[in-house]
Structures are given as structure tokens and as C-alpha cells.
Protein backbone atom coordinates (compact mmCIF):
# COMPACT_ATOMS: atom_id res chain seq x y z
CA UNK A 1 -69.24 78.12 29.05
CA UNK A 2 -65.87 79.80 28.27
CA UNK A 3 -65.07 80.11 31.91
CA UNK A 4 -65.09 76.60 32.83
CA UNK A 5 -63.89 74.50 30.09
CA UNK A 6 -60.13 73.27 30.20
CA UNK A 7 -57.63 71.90 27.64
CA UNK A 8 -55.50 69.60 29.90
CA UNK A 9 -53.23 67.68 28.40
CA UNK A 10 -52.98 64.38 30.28
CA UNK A 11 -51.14 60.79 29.32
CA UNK A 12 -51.45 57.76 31.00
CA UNK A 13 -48.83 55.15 31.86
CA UNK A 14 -49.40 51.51 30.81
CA UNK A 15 -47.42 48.52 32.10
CA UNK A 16 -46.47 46.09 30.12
CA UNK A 17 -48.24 43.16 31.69
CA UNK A 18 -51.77 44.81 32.04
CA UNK A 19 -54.74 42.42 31.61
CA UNK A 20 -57.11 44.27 29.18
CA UNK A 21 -59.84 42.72 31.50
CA UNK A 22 -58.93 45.69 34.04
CA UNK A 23 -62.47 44.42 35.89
CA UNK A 24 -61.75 41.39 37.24
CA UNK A 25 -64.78 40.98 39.37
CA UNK A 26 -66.85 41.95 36.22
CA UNK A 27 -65.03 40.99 33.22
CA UNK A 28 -67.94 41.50 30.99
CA UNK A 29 -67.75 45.43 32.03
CA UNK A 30 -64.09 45.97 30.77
CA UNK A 31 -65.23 44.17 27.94
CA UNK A 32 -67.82 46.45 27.24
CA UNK A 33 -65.88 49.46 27.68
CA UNK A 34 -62.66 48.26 25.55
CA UNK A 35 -65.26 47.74 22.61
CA UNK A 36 -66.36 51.49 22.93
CA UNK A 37 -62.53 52.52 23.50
CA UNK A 38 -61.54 50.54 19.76
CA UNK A 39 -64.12 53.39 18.19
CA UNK A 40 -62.99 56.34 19.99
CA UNK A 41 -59.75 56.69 17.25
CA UNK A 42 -62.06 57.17 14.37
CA UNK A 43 -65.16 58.70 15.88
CA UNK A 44 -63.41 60.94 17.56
CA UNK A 45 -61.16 62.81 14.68
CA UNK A 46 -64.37 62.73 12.47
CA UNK A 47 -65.80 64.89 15.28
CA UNK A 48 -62.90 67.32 15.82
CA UNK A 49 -62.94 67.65 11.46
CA UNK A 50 -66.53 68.31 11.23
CA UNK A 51 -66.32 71.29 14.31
CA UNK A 52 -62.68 72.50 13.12
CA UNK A 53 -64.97 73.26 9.77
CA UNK A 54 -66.61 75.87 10.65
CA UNK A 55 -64.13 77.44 13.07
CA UNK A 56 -63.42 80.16 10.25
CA UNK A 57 -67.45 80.99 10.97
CA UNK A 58 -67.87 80.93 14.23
CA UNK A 59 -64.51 83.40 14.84
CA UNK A 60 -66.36 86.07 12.85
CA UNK A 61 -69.89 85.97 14.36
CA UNK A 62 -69.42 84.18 17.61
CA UNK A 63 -65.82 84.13 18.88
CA UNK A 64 -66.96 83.22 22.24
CA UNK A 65 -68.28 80.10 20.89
CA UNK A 66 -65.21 79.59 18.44
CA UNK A 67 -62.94 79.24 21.63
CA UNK A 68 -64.78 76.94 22.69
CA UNK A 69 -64.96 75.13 20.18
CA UNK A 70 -61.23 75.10 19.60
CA UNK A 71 -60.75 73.95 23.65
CA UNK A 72 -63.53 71.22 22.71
CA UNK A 73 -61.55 69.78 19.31
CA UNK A 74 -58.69 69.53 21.54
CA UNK A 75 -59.98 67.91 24.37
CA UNK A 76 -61.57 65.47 21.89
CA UNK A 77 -57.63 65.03 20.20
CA UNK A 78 -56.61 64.19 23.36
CA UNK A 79 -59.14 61.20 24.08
CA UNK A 80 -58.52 59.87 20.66
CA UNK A 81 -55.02 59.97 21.09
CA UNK A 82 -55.12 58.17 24.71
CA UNK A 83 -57.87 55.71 23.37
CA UNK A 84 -55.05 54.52 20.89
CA UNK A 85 -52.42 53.87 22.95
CA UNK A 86 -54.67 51.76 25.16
CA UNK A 87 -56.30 50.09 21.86
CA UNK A 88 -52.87 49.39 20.89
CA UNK A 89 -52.63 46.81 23.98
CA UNK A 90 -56.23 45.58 23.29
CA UNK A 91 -55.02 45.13 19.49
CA UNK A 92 -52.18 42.67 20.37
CA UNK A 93 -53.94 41.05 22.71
CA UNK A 94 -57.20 40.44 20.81
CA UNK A 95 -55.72 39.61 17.50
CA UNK A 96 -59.43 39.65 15.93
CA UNK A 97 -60.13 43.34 16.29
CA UNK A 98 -58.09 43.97 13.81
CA UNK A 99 -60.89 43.34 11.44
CA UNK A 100 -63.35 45.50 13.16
CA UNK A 101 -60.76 48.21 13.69
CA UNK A 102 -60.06 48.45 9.92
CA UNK A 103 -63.22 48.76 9.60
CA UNK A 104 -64.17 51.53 11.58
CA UNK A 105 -61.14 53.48 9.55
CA UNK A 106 -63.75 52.40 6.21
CA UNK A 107 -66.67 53.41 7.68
CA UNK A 108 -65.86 56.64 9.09
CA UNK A 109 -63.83 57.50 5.86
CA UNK A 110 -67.27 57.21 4.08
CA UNK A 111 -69.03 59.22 6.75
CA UNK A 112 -66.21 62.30 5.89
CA UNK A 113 -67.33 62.50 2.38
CA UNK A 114 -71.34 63.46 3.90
CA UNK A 115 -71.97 67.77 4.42
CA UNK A 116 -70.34 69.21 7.03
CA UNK A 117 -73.76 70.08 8.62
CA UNK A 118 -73.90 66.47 8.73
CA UNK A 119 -70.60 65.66 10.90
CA UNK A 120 -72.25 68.80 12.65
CA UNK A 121 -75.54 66.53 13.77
CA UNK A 122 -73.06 63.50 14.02
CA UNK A 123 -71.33 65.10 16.37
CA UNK A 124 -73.73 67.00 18.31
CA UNK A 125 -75.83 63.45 18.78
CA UNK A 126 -72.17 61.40 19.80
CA UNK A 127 -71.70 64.32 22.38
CA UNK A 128 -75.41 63.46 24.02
CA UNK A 129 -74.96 59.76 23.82
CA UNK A 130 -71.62 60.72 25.73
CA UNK A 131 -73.26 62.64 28.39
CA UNK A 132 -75.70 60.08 29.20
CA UNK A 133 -72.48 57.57 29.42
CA UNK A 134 -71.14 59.34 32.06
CA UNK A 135 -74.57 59.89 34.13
CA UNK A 136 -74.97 56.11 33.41
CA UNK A 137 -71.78 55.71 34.85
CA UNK A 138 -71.63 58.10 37.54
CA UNK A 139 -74.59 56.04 38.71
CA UNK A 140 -73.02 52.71 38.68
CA UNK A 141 -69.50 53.52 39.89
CA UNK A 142 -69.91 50.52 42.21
CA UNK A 143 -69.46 48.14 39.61
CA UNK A 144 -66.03 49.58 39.58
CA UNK A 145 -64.99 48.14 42.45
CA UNK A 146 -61.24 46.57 42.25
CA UNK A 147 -60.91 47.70 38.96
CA UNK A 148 -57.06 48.76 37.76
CA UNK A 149 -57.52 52.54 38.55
CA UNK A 150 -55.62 53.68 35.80
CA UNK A 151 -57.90 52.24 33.30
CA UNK A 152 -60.61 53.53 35.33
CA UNK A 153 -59.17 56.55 35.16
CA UNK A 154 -58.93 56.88 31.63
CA UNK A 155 -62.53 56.25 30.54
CA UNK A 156 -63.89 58.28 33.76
CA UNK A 157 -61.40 61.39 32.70
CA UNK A 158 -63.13 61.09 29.14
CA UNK A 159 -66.23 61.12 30.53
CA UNK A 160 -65.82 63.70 33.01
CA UNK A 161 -64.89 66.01 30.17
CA UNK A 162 -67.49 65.03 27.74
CA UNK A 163 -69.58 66.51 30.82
CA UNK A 164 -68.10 69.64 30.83
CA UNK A 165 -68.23 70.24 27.09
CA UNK A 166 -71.70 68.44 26.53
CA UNK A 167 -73.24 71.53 24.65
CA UNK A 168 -70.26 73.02 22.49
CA UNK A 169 -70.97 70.37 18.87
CA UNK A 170 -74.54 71.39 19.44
CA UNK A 171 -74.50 75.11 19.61
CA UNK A 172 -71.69 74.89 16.43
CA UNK A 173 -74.37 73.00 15.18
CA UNK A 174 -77.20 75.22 15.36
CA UNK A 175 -75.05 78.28 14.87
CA UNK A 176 -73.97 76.50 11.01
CA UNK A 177 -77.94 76.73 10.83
CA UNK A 178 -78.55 73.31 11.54
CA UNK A 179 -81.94 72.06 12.09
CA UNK A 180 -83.73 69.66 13.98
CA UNK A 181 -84.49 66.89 11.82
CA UNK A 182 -81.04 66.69 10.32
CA UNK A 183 -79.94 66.43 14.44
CA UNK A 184 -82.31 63.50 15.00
CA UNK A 185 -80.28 62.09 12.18
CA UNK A 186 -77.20 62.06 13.54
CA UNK A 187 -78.29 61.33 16.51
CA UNK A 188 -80.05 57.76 15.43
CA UNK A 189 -76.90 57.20 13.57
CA UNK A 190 -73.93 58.07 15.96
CA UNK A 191 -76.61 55.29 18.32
CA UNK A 192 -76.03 52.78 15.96
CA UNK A 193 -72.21 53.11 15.28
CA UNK A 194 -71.95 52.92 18.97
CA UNK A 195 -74.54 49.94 19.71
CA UNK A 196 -72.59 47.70 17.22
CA UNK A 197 -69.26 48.92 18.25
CA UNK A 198 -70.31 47.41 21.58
CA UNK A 199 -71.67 44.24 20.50
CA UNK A 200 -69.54 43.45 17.80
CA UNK A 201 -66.09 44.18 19.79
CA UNK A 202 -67.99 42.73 22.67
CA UNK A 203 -68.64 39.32 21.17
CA UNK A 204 -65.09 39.30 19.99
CA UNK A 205 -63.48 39.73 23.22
CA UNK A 206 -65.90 37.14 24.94
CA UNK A 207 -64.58 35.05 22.54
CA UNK A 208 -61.03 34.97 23.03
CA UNK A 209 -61.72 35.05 27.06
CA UNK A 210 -64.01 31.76 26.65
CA UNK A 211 -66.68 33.60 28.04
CA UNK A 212 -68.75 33.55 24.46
CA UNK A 213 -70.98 30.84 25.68
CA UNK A 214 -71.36 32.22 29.55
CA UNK A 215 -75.00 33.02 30.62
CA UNK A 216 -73.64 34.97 33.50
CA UNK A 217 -71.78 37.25 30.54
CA UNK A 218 -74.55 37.53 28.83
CA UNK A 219 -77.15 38.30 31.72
CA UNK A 220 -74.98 40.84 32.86
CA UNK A 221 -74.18 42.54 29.90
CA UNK A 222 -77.96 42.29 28.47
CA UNK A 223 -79.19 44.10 32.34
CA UNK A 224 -76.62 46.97 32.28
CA UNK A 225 -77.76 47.71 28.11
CA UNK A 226 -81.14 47.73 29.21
CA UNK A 227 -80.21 49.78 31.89
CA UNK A 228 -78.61 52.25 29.80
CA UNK A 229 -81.30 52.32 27.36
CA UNK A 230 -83.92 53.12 29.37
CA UNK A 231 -81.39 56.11 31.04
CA UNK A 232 -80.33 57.22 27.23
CA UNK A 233 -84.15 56.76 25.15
CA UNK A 234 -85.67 59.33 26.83
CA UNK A 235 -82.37 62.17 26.58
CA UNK A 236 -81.87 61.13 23.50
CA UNK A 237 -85.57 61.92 22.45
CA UNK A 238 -85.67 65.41 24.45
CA UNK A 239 -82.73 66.55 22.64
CA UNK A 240 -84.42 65.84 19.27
CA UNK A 241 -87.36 68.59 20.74
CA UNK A 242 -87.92 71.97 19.83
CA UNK A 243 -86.76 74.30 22.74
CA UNK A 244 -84.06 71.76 24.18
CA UNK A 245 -80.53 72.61 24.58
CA UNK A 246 -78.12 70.10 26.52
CA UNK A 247 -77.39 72.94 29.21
CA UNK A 248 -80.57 71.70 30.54
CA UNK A 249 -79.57 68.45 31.81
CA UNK A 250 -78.42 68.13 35.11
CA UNK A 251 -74.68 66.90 35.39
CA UNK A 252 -73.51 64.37 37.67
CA UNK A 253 -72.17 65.21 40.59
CA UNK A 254 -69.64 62.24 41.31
CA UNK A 255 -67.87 63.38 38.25
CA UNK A 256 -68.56 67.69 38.18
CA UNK A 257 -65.49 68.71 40.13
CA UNK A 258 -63.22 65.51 39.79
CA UNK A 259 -61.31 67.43 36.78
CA UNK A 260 -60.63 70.40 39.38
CA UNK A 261 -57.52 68.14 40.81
CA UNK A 262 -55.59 67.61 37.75
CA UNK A 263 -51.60 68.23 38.29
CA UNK A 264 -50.71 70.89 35.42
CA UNK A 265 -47.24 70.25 36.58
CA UNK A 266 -47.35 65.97 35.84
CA UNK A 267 -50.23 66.19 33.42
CA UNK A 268 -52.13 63.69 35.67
CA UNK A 269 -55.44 63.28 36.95
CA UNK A 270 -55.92 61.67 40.69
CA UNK A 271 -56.32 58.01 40.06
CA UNK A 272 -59.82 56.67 40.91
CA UNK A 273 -60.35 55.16 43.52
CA UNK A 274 -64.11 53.78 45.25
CA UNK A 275 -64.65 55.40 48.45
């Protein structure tokens, strides 16, 4: 994997007056996606602690892998640290996240006190729930359509990379000797942190839109879950079976060679844009 994965450091550009419903065709799917975004500051740096762990390891019996790992932590710094600037928009226009936000801060502070061969599975099982975003994604890029491209841009860049680093937590995880079981685990609980991350900040935004009470909002968002469930279940159960490894899954194509255009020179990726 060494020879393909990137650090790229890449900031995005928010206006001042940008609605945080960047769908406006689909509100319910910004929605969705800003409840996932207000997690990505505290998931994310519990992931990057538990794999900088074992670093120290990994450079003595697998160096290969420790460079990976090091390009992965920092590609995973990077989407925290772009997640927050956009939360920070979402924060002061949502006053009621704050809650949930603070909360997230509590809960993953708890989580850093488990082994590290825990924040190992953790992470390993957040990276597969990741990769099945993007396919999920990559599938539905239609619902896209009119979207403001540079939020776009930001959750498709994170997902593009989560692609292209989809097996580094697990093999740090197996390398620290980490077994199956303990993956499952992790797995079943980086799907719940994520599943009420998206109702709860979900519900809250439908709120304050007036959209709490819309059966079009709800019918939508209860189609594309199912959707996604029935895409996730049966990766997610794979991964928990002897003789899997994520390099195994097939990548999607819309977003394989979309990181190949970034501009070292700007630190940009091309906006997105629906063909």
C-alpha cells in the first residue's frame, strides 16, 4: 500500500453566508451528512491516538506498515481538523448541537481510558463503516445534484481517502495481535456511535429547519438508511470472518482516481461537480 497512499494537506474556503443545508433539492441529505460531520472531531483523534500507539511497534517489526500508518494518522488529522471548521458554522447556526457536541467530547474521553487493542478494533471497524460510506455514496452521487460543491467536496475528499487507506487500522490491528472477536466489538460499537450520531444530530437539525414533523423528511431519510444498511450489514459481517482482509473489497470507481488531481501547489482538490 505504501506506493499509493498520500498525505495532502488540503483546506477549504467557507463563505460567510453558507446555508448549512448545502442540498437544497434534498435538505434531509445535508442534514444527514452535517450530523456525521459534528462526530468526525472526536472520532477521529481517538482513531489517530489509538494507531499513533503502537507506532513505536510497528517501526521495529514492520516499518513498511509503520509509514503507513503515520501517512494514515495524518490524513485522519486532516479530516478532523476540516470537519471542525465546517462544524464551527453548523455550531452557530444550530445552537442545539452544542449539547450533543459536548457530548461526544464525554463519550469519547471515556472510550480513551479502554486498551489500546481496543481503539485498535474501534478503529479498524470506523475505517469499514467508512469504506462502505463512500461505495454507498459513490453509488448515489445523483442525489448530489445542485449541491454547493465545496461542501460536496469536503465529505467526498474524506471519503475518497478513507478508500485509499481502508486497510491500514486493520493490519495495525492484527499486527498488535488483535483478534477477531475483540474486532467484531469495535465494529458493533463504532455502528452505534455513528447510527445515533445520525439520528440524534439529525432530529436536531430537522428541528430548527421545521422539517421535524415532514413525512417527506422522514421517508427519505428512513429509504436511504435502509439503503445503506442493507449495502453496510453484509461488509460489515464479512469483515468480522476468518480469512477477510479489507483489500478484498472492490473500491469504487467514481471516487479511485479523483484524489490523482489535487493541486500540491494550492492545496486544493477539483471541486465536484455532476457530470
Amino acid at each position: 500500500m505504501s506506493d499509493r497512499l498520500g498525505m495532502r494537506r488540503v483546506r477549504f474556503t467557507w463563505p460567510t453566508d453558507l446555508d448549512p443545508v448545502w442540498t437544497p433539492k434534498l435538505p434531509e441529505l445535508a442534514i444527514a451528512a452535517n450530523a456525521i460531520s459534528l462526530l468526525m472531531p472526536h472520532a477521529e483523534p481517538y482513531v489517530v491516538a489509538s494507531v499513533r500507539a503502537s507506532l513505536d511497534d510497528l517501526s521495529t517489526t514492520t516499518p513498511d506498515l509503520a509509514a503507513d500508518a503515520h501517512t494514515y494518522a495524518a490524513q485522519e488529522a486532516q479530516h478532523h481538523g476540516q470537519h471542525r471548521r465546517f462544524n464551527d458554522i453548523l455550531l452557530a447556526r444550530y445552537p442545539h448541537l452544542v449539547r450533543q457536541d459536548r457530548a461526544w467530547r464525554w463519550i469519547f474521553g471515556r472510550l480513551r481510558r479502554r486498551s489500546t487493542l481496543f481503539g485498535l478494533a474501534f478503529a479498524a471497524g470506523f475505517e469499514a463503516i467508512a469504506f462502505t460510506s463512500a461505495r454507498w455514496v459513490d453509488q448515489h452521487q445523483a442525489l448530489l445534484r445542485d449541491a454547493n460543491p465545496t461542501a460536496a467536496t469536503l465529505f467526498l475528499w474524506h471519503l475518497a481517502e478513507e478508500v485509499e487507506h481502508k486497510e491500514v487500522a486493520y493490519d495495525v490491528y492484527e499486527a498488535a495481535g488483535g483478534g477477531r472477536l475483540r474486532y467484531a466489538w469495535g465494529l458493533t460499537v463504532a455502528a452505534v456511535v455513528m447510527a445515533v450520531a445520525a439520528l440524534a444530530g439529525s432530529l436536531t437539525m430537522l428541528r430548527a429547519e421545521k422539517r421535524l414533523f415532514s413525512p417527506t423528511a422522514h421517508l427519505r431519510l428512513a429509504s436511504w438508511s435502509i439503503s445503506f444498511v442493507f449495502a453496510a450489514l453484509p461488509v460489515m459481517v464479512a469483515s468480522t470472518l476468518p480469512g477477510h482482509h479489507p483489500r478484498d473489497l472492490a473500491d469504487p470507481v467514481g471516487l479511485e482516481h479523483w484524489l490523482d488531481h489535487l493541486d500540491p501547489d494550492t492545496s486544493t482538490v477539483p471541486e465536484w461537480a455532476l457530470p
